[in-house]
Each structure stands twice: as structure tokens, then as C-alpha cells.
PDB file of N, CA and C in Angstrom:
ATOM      1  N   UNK A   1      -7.339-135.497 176.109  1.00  0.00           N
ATOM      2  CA  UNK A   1      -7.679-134.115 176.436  1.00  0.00           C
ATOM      3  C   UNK A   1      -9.175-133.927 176.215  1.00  0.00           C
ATOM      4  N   UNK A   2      -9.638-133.365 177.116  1.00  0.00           N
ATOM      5  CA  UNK A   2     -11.075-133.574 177.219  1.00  0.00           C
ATOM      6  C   UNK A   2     -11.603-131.521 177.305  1.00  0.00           C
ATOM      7  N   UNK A   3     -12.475-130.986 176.438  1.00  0.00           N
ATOM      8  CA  UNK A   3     -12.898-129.790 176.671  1.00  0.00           C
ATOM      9  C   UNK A   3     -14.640-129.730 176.413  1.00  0.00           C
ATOM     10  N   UNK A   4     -14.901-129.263 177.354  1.00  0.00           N
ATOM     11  CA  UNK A   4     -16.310-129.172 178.157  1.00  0.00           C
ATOM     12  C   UNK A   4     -16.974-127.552 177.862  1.00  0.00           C
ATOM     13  N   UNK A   5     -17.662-126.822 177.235  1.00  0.00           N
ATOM     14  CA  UNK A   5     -18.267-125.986 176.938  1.00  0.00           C
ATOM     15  C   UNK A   5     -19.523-125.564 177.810  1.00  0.00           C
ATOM     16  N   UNK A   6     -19.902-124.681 178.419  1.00  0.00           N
ATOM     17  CA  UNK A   6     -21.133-123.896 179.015  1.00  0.00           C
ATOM     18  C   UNK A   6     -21.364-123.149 179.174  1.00  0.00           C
ATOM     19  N   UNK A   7     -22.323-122.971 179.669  1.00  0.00           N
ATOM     20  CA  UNK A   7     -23.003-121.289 179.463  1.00  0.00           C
ATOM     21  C   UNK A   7     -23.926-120.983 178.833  1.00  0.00           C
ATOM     22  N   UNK A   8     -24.185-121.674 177.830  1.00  0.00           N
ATOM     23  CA  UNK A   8     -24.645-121.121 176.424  1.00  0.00           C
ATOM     24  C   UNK A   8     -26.413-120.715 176.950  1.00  0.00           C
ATOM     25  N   UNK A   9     -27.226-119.693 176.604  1.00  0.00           N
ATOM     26  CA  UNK A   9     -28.697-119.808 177.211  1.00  0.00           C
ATOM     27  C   UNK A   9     -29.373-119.217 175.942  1.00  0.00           C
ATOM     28  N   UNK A  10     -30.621-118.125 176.144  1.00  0.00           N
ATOM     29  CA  UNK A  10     -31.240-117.506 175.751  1.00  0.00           C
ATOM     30  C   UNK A  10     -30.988-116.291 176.442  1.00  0.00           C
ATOM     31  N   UNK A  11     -30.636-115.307 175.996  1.00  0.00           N
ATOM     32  CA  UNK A  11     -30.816-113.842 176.202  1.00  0.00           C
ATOM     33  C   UNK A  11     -31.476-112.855 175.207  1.00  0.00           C
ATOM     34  N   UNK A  12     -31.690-111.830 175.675  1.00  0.00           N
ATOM     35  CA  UNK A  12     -31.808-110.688 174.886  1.00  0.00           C
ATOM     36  C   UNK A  12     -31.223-110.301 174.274  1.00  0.00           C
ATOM     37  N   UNK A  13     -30.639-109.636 173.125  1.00  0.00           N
ATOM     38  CA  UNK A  13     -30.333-108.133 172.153  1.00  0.00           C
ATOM     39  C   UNK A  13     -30.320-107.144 173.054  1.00  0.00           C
ATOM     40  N   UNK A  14     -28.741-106.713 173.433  1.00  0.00           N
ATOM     41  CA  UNK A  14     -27.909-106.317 174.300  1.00  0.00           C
ATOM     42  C   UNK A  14     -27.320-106.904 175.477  1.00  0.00           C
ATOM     43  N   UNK A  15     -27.859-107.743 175.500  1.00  0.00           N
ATOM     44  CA  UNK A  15     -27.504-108.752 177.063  1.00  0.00           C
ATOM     45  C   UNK A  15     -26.391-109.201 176.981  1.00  0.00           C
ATOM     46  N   UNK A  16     -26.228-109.736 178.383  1.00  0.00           N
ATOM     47  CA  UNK A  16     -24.785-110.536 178.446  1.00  0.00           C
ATOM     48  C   UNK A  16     -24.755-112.169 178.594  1.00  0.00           C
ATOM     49  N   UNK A  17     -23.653-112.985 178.271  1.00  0.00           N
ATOM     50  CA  UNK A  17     -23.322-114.369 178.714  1.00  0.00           C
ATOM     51  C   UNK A  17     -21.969-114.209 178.774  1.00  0.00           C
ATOM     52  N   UNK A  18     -21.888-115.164 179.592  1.00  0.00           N
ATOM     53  CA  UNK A  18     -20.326-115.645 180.297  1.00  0.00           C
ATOM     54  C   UNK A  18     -20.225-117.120 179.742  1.00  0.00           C
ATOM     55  N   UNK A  19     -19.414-117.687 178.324  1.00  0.00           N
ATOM     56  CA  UNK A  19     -19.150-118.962 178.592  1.00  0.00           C
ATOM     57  C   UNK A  19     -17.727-119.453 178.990  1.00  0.00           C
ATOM     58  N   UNK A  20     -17.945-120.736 179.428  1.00  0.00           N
ATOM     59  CA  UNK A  20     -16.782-121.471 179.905  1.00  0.00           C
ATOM     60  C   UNK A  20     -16.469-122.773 179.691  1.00  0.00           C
ATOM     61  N   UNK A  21     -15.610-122.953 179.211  1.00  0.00           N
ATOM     62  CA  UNK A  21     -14.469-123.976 178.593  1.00  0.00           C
ATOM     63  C   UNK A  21     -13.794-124.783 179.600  1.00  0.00           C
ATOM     64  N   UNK A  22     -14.397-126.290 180.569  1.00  0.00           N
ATOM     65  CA  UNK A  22     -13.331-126.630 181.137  1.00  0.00           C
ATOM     66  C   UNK A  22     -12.576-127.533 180.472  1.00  0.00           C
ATOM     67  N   UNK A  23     -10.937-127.582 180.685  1.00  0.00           N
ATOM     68  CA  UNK A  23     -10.325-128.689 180.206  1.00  0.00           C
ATOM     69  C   UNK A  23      -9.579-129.295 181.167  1.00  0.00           C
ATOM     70  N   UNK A  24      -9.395-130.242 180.384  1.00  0.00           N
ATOM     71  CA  UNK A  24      -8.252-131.638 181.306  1.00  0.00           C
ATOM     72  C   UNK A  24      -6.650-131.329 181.621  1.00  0.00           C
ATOM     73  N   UNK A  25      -6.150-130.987 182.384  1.00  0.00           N
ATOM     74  CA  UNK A  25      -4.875-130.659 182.711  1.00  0.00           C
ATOM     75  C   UNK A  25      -4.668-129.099 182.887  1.00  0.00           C
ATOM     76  N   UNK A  26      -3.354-128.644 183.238  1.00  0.00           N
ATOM     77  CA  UNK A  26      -2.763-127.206 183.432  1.00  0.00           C
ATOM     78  C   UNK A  26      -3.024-126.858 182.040  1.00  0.00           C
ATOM     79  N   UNK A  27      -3.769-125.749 181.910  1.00  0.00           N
ATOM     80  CA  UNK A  27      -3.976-124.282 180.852  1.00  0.00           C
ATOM     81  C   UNK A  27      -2.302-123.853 180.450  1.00  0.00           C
ATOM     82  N   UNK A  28      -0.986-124.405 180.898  1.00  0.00           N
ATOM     83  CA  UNK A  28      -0.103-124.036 181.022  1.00  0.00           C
ATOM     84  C   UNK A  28       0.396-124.913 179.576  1.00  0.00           C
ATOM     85  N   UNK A  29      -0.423-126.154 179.598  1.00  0.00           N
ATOM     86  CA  UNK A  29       0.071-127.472 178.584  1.00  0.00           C
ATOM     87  C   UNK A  29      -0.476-126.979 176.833  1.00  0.00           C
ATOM     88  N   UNK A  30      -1.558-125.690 177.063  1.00  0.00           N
ATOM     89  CA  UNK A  30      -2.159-125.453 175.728  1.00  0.00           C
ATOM     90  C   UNK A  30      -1.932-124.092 175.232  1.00  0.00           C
ATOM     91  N   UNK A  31      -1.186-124.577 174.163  1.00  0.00           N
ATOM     92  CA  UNK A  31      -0.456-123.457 173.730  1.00  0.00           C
ATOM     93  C   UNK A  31      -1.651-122.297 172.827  1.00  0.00           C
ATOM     94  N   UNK A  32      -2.402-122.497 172.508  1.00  0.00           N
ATOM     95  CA  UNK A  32      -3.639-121.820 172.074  1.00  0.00           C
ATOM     96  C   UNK A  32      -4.577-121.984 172.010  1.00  0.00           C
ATOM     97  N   UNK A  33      -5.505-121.254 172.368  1.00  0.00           N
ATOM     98  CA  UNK A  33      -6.935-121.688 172.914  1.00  0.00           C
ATOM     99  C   UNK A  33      -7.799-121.150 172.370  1.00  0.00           C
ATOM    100  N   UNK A  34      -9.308-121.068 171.858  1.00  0.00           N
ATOM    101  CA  UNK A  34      -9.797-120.398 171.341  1.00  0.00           C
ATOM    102  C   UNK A  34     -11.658-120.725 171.377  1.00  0.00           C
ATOM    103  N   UNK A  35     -12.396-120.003 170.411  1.00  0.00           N
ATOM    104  CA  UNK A  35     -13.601-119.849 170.694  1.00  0.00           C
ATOM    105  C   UNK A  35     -14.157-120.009 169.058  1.00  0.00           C
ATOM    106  N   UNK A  36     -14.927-120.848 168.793  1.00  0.00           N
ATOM    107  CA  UNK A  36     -15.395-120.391 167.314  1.00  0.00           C
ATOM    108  C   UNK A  36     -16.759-120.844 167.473  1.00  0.00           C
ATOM    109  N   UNK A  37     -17.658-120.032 166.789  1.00  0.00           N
ATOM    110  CA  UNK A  37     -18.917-120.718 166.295  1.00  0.00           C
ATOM    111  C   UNK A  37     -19.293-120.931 164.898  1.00  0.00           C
ATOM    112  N   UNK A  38     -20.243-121.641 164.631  1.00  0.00           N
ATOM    113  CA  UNK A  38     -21.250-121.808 163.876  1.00  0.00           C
ATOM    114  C   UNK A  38     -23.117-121.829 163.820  1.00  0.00           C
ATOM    115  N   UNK A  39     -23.359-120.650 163.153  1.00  0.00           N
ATOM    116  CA  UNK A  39     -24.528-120.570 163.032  1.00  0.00           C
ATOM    117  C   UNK A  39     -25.381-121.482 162.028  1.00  0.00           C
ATOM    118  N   UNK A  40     -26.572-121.648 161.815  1.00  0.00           N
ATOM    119  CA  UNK A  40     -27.041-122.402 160.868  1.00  0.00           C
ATOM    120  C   UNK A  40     -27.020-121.986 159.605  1.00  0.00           C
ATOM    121  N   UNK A  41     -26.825-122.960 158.804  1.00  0.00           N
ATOM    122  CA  UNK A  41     -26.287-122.339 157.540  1.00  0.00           C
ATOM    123  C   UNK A  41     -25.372-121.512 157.029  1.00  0.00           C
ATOM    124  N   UNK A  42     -24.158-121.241 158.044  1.00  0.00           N
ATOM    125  CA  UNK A  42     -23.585-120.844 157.986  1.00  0.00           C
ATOM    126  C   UNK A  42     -21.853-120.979 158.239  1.00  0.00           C
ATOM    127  N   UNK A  43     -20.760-120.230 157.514  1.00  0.00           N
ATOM    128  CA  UNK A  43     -19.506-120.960 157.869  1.00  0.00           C
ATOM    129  C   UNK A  43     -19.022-120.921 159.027  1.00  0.00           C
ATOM    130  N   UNK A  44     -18.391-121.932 159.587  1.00  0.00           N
ATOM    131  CA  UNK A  44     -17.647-121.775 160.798  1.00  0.00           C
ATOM    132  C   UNK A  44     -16.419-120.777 161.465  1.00  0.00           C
ATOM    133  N   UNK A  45     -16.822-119.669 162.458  1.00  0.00           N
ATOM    134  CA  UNK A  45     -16.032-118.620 162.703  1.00  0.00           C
ATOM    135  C   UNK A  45     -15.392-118.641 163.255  1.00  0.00           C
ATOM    136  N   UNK A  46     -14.226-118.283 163.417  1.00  0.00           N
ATOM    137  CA  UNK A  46     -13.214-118.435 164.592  1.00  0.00           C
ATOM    138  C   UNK A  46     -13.453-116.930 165.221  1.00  0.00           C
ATOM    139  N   UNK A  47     -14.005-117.000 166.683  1.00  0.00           N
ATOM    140  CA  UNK A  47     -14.454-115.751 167.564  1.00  0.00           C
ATOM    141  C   UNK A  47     -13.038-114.849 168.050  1.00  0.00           C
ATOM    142  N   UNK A  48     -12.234-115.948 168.736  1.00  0.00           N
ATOM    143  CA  UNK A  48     -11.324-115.302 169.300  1.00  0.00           C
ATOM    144  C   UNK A  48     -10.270-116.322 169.942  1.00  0.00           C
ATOM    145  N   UNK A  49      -9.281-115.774 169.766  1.00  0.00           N
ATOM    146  CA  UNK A  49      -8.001-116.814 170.259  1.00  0.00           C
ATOM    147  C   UNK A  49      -6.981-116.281 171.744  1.00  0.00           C
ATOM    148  N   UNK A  50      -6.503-117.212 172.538  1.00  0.00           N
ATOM    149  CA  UNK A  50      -5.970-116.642 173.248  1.00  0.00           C
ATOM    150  C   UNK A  50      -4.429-117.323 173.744  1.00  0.00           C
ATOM    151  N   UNK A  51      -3.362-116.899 173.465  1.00  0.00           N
ATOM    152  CA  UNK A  51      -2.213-117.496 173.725  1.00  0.00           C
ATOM    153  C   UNK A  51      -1.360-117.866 174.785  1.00  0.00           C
ATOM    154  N   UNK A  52      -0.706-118.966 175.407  1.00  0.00           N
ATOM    155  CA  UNK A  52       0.358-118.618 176.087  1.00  0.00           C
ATOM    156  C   UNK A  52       0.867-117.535 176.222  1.00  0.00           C
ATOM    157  N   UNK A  53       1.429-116.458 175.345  1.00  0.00           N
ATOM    158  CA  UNK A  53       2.251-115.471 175.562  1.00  0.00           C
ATOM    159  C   UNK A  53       0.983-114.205 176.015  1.00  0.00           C
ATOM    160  N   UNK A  54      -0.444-114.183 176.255  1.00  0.00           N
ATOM    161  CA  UNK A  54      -0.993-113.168 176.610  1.00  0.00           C
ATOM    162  C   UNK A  54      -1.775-112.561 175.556  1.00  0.00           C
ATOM    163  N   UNK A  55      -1.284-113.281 174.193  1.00  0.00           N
ATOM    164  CA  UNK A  55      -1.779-112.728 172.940  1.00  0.00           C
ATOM    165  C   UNK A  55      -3.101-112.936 172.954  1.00  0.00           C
ATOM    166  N   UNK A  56      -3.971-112.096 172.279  1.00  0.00           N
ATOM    167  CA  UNK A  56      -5.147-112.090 171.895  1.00  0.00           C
ATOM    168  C   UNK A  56      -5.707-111.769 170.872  1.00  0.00           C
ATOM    169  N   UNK A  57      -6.612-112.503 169.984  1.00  0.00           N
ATOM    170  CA  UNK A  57      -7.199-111.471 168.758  1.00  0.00           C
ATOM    171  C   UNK A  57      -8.632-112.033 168.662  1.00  0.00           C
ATOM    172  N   UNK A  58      -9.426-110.840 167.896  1.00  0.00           N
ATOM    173  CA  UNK A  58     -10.669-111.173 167.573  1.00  0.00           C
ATOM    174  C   UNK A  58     -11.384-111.009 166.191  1.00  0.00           C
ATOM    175  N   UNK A  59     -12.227-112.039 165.878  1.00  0.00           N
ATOM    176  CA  UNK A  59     -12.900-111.428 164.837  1.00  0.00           C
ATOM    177  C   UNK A  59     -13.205-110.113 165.020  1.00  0.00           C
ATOM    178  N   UNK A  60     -13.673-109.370 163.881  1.00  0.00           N
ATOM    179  CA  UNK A  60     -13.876-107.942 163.366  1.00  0.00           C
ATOM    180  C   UNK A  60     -15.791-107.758 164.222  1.00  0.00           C
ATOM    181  N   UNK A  61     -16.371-109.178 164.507  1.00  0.00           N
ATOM    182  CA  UNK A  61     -17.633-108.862 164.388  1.00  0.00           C
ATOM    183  C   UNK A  61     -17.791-109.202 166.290  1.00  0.00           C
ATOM    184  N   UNK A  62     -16.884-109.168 166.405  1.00  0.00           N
ATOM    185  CA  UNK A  62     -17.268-109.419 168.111  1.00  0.00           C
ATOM    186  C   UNK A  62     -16.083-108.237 168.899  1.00  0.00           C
ATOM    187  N   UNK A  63     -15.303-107.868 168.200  1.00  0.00           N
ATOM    188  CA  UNK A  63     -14.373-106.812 168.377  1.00  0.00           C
ATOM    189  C   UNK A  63     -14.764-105.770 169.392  1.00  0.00           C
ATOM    190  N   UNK A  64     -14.410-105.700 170.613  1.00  0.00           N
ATOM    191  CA  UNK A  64     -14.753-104.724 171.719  1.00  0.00           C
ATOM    192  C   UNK A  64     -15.939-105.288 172.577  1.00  0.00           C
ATOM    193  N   UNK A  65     -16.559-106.401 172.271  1.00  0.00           N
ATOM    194  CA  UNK A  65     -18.027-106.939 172.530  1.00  0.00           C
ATOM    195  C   UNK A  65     -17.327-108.180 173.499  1.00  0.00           C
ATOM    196  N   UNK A  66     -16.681-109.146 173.062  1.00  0.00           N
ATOM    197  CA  UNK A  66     -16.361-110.100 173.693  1.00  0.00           C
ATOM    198  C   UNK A  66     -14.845-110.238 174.389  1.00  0.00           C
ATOM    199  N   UNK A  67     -14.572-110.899 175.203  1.00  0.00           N
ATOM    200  CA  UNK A  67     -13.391-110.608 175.897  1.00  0.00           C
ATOM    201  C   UNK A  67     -12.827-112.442 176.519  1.00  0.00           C
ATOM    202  N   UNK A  68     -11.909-112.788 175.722  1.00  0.00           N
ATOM    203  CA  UNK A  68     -11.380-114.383 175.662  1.00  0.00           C
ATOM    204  C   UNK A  68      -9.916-114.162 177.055  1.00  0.00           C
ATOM    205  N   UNK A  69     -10.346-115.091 177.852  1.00  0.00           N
ATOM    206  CA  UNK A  69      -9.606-114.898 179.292  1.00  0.00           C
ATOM    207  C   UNK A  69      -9.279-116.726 179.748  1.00  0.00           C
ATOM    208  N   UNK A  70      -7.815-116.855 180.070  1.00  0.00           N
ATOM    209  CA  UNK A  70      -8.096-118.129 180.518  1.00  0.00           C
ATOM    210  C   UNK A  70      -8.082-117.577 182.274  1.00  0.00           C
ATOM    211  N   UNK A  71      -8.493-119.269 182.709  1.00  0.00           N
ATOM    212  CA  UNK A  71      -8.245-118.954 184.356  1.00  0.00           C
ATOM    213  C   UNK A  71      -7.466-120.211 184.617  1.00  0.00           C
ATOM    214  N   UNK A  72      -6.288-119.579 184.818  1.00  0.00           N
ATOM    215  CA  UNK A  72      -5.952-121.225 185.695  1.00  0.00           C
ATOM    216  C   UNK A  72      -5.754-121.749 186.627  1.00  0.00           C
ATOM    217  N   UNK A  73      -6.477-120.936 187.623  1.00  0.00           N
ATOM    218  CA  UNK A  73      -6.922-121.738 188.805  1.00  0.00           C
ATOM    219  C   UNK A  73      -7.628-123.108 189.102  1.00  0.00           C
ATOM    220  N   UNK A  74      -8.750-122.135 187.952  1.00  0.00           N
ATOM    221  CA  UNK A  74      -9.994-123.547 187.664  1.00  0.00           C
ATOM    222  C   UNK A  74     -10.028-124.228 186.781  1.00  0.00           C
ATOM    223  N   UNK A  75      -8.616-123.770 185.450  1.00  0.00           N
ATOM    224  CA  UNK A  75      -8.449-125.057 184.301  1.00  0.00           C
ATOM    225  C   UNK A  75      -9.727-124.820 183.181  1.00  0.00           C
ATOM    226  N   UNK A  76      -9.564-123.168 182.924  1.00  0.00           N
ATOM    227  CA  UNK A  76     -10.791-122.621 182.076  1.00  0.00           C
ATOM    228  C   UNK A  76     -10.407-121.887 181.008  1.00  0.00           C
ATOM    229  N   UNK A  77     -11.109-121.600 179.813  1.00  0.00           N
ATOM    230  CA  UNK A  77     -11.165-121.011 179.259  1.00  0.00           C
ATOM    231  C   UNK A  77     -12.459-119.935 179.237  1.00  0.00           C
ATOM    232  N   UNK A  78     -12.362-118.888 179.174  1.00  0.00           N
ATOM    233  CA  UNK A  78     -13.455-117.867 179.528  1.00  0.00           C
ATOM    234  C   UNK A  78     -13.654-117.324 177.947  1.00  0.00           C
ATOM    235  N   UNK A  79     -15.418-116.875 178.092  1.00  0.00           N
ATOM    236  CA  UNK A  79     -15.641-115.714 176.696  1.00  0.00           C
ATOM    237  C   UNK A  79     -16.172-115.290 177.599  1.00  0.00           C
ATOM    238  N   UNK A  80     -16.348-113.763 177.777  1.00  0.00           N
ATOM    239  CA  UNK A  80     -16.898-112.676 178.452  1.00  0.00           C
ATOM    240  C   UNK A  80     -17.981-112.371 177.168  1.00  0.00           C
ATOM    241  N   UNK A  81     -19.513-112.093 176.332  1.00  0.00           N
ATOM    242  CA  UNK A  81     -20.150-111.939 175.345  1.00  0.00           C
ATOM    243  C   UNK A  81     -20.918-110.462 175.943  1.00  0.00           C
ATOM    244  N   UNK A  82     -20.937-109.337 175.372  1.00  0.00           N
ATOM    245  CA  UNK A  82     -21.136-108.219 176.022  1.00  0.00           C
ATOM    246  C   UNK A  82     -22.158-107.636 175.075  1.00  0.00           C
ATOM    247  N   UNK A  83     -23.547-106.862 175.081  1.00  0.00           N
ATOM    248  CA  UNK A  83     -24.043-106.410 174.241  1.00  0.00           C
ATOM    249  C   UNK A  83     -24.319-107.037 172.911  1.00  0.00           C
ATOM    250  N   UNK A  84     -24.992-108.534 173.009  1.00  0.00           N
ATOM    251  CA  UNK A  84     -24.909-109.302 172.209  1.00  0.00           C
ATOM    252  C   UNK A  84     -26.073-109.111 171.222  1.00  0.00           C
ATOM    253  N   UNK A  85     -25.881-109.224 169.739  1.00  0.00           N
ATOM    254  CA  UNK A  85     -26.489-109.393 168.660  1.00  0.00           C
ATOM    255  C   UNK A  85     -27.502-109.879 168.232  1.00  0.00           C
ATOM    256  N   UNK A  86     -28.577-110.354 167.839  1.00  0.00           N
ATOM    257  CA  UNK A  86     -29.335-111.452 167.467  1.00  0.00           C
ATOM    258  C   UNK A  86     -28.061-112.364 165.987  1.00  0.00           C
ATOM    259  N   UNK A  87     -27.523-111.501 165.827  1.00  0.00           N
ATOM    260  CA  UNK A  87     -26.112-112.369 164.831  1.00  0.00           C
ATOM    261  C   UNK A  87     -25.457-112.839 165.453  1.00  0.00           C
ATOM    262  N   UNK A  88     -25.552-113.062 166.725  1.00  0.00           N
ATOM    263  CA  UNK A  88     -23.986-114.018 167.730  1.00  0.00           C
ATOM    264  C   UNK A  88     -24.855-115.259 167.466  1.00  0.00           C
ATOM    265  N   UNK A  89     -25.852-115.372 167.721  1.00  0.00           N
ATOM    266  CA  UNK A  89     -26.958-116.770 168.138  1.00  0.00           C
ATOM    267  C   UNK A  89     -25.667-117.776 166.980  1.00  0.00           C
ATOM    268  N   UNK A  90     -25.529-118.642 167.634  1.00  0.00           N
ATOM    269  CA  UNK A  90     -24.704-119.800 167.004  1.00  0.00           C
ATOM    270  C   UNK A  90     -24.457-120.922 168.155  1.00  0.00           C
ATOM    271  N   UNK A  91     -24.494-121.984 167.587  1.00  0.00           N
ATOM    272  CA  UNK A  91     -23.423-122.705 168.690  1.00  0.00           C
ATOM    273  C   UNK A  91     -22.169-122.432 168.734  1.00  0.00           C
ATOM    274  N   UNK A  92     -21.347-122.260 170.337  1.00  0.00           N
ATOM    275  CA  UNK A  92     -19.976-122.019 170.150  1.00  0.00           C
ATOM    276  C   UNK A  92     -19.370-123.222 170.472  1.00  0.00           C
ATOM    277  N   UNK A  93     -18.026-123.854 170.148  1.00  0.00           N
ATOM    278  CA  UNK A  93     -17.419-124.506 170.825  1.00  0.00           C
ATOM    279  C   UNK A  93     -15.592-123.943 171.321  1.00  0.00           C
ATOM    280  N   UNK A  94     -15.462-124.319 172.522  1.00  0.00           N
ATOM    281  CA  UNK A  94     -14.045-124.365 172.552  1.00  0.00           C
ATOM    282  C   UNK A  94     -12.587-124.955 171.693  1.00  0.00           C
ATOM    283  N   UNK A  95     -11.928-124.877 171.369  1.00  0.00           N
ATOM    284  CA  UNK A  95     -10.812-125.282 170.859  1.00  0.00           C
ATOM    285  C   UNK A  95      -9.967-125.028 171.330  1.00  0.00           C
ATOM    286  N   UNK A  96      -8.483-125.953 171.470  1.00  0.00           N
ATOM    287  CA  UNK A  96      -7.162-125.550 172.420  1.00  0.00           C
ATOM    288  C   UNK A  96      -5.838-126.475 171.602  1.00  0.00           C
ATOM    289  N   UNK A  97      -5.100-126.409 171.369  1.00  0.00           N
ATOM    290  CA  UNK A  97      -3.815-127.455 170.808  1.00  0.00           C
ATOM    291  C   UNK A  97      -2.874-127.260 171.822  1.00  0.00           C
ATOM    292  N   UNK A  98      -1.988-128.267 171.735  1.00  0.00           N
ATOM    293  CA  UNK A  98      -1.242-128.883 172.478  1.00  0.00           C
ATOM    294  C   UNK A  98      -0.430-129.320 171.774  1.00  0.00           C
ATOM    295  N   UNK A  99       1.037-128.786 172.025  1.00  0.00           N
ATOM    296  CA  UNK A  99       2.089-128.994 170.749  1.00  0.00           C
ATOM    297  C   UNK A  99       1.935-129.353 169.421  1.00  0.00           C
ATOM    298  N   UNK A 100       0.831-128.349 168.484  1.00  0.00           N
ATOM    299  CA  UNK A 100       0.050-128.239 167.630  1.00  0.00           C
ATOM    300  C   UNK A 100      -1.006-129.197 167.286  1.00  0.00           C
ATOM    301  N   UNK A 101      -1.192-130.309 168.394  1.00  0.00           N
ATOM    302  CA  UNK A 101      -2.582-130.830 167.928  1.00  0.00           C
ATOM    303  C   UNK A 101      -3.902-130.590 168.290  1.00  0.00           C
ATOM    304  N   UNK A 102      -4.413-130.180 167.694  1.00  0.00           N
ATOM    305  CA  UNK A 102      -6.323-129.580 167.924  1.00  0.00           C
ATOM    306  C   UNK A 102      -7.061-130.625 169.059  1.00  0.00           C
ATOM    307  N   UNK A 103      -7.558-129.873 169.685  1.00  0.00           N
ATOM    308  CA  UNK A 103      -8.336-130.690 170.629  1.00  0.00           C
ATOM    309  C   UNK A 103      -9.792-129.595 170.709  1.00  0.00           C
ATOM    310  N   UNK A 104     -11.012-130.511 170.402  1.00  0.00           N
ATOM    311  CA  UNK A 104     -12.066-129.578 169.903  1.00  0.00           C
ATOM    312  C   UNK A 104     -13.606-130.234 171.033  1.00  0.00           C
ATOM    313  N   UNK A 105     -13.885-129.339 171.673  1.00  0.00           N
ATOM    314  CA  UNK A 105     -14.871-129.794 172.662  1.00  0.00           C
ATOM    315  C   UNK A 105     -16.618-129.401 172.448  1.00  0.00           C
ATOM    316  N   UNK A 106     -17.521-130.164 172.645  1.00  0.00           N
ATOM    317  CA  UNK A 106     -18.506-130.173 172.362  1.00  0.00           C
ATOM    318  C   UNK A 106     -19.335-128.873 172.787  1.00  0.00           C
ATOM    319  N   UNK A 107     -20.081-128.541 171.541  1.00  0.00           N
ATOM    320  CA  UNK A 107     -20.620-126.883 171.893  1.00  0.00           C
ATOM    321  C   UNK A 107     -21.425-126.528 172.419  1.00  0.00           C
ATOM    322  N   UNK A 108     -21.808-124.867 173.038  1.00  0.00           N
ATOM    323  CA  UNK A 108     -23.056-124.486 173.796  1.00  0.00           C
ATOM    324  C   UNK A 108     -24.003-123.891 173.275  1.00  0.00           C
ATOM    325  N   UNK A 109     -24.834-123.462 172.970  1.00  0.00           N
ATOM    326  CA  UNK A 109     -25.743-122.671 172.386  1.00  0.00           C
ATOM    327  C   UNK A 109     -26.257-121.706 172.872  1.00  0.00           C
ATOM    328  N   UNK A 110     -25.745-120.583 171.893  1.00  0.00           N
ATOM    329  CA  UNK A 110     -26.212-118.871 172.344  1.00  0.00           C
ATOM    330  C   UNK A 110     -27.369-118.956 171.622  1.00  0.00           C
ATOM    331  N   UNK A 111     -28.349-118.320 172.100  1.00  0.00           N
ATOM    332  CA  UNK A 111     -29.531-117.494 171.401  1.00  0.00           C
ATOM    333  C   UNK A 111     -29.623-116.133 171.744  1.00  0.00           C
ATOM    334  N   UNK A 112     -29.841-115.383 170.854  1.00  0.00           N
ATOM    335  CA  UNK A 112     -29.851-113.998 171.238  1.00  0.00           C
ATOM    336  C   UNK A 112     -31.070-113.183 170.304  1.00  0.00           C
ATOM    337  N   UNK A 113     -32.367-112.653 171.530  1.00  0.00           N
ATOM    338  CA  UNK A 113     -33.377-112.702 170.482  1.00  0.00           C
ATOM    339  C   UNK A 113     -33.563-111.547 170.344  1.00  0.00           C
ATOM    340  N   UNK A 114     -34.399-110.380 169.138  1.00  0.00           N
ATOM    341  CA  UNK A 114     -34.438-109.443 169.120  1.00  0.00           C
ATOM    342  C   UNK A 114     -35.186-108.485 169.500  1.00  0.00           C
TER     343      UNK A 114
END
């Protein structure tokens, strides 16, 4: 299982990014999918998760700001990043399991300047 991360750029403090997560096979095979970063020096966050059943949740600090969507047309995982922080700046990476085993894909890098 292979997961592919992009998007990641330089924006502004309020701006937007769109990242995207491709993976290897039907979005149908991963039972949870998700988004976490890490900033420097800092602990690793879990952003937002998104389930088979439609479920969704988010950290408290991206709450109403970001929006976790798969597509499976194109075999994606989506973050919608809305009105972004100079505190989002982190690398994100994707994460997804598959009859509970973690499959963890190499990350993108947000900057978000003030």
C-alpha cells in the first residue's frame, strides 16, 4: 500500500490549500483514513480522520477551518485547509489502515506566513 501526499506550498495567514493523498487500490479497502501533522519541535497531531461509515472528526484547532473528504473516483484522500494560521505550518502526512494495519505516506509541507 503505497500513500503519496501533495499540495503542501507557501501561503498566507488566511489563505487556502487543498492537500491530497493518493493511494494504491479502492478507498473502499481503507477502513480509516486520516491527516496528521507535525510541526518542529513539536508533538505529532492527528488533524482529522475520515471513515468508511461517513464519520468524521477533528482536532479542536482546525475545527470548522479544515474539511477531510475522500474521492473515489481518483483513489484520494482530500484536506480542504481554509483560513489558515501561521500555527498550521507543519508537515502533514496522510495515514489510512486496512483491516487495522497503519499504512503511513510521506509528507507535504504547509507554510503559512504571517
Amino acid at each position: 500500500v503505497q500513500l503519496q501526499a501533495s499540495g503542501g506550498g507557501l501561503v498566507q495567514a488566511g489563505g487556502s490549500l487543498r492537500l491530497s493523498c493518493a493511494v494504491t487500490g479502492s478507498l473502499f479497502s481503507h477502513d480509516v483514513m486520516g491527516w496528521y501533522r507535525q510541526a518542529p519541535g513539536k508533538e505529532r497531531e492527528l488533524v482529522a480522520i475520515s471513515t468508511l461509515g461517513d464519520f468524521t472528526n477533528y482536532a479542536a484547532s482546525v475545527k470548522g477551518r479544515f474539511t477531510i473528504s475522500r474521492d473515489n473516483a481518483k483513489n484520494t484522500l482530500e484536506l480542504q485547509m481554509n483560513r489558515l494560521k501561521p500555527e498550521d505550518t507543519a508537515v502533514y502526512y496522510c495515514i489510512s489502515t486496512i483491516d487495522g494495519t497503519p499504512y503511513f505516506g510521506q509528507g507535504t509541507l504547509v507554510t503559512v506566513s504571517s
